[in-house]
Protein backbone atom coordinates (compact mmCIF):
# COMPACT_ATOMS: atom_id res chain seq x y z
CA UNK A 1 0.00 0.00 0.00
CA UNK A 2 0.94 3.24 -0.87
CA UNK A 3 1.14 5.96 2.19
CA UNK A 4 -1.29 8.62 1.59
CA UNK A 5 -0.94 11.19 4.42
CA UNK A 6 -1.67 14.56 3.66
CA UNK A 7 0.63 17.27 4.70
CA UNK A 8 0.04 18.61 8.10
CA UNK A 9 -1.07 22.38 7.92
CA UNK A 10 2.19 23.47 9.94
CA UNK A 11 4.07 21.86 6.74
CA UNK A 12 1.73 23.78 4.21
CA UNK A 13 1.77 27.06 6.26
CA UNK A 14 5.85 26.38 6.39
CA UNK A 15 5.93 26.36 2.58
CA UNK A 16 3.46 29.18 2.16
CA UNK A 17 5.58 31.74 3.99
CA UNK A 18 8.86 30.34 1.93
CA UNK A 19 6.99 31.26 -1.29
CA UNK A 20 5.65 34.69 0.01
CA UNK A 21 9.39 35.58 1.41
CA UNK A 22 10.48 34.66 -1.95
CA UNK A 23 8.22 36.68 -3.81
CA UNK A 24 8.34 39.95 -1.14
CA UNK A 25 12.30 39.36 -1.95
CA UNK A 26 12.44 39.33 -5.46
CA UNK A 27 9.39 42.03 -5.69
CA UNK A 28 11.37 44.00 -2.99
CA UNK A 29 15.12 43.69 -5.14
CA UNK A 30 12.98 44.78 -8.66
CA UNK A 31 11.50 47.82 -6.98
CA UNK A 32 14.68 49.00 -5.11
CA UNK A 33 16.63 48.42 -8.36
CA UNK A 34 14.09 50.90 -10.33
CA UNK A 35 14.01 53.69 -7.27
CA UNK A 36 17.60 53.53 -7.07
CA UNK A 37 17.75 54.58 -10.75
CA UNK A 38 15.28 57.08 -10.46
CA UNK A 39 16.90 58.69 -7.52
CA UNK A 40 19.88 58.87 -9.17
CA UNK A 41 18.43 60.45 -11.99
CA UNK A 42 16.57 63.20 -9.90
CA UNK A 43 13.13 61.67 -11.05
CA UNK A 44 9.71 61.94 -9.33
CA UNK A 45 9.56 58.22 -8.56
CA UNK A 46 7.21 57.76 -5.90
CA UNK A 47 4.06 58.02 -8.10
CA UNK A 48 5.24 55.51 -10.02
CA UNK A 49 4.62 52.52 -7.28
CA UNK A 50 1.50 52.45 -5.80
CA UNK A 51 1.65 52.29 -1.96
CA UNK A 52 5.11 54.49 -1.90
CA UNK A 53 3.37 58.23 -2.38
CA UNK A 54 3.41 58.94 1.28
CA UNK A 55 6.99 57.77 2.46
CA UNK A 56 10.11 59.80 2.74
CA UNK A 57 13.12 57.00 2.59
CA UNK A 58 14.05 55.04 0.29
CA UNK A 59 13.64 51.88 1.72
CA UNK A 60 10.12 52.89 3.20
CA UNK A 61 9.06 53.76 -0.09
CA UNK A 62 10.32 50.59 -1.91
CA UNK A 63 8.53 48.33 1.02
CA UNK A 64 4.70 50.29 0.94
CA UNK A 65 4.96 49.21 -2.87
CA UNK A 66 6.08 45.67 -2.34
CA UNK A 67 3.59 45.28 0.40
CA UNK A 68 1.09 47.03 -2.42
CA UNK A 69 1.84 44.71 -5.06
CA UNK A 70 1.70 42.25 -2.88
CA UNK A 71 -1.54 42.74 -1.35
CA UNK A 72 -2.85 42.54 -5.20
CA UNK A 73 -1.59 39.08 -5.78
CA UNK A 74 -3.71 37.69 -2.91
């Protein structure tokens, strides 16, 4: 016979938060890599990511659009 357990939900919750911190890590990179351009180039980039119109920094600007985006994928 053939063992057919399912996976306990602390193993699929495990995996879940592996794929989201993948995704909010690759999202996060993407974003940073386009302000950082912008920045340099003096450009108005905050109204270009959704969720980053409000924030002063940098980083807090890049994060409000990751956590944006990422809201949208749900």
């Amino acid at each position: 016979m053939t063992d057919t357990t399912k996976p306990s939900l602390q193993q699929i919750l495990k995996n879940d938060s592996k794929a989201y911190l993948g995704i909010f890590a690759v999202s996060f990179f993407l974003f940073l890599v386009i302000a950082v351009f912008a920045q340099a180039m003096t450009w108005q980039w905050r109204s270009w990511l959704p969720g980053s119109e409000a924030e002063k920094s940098l980083i807090g600007g890049v994060k409000g659009a990751v956590y944006t985006f990422m809201s949208h994928l749900l």
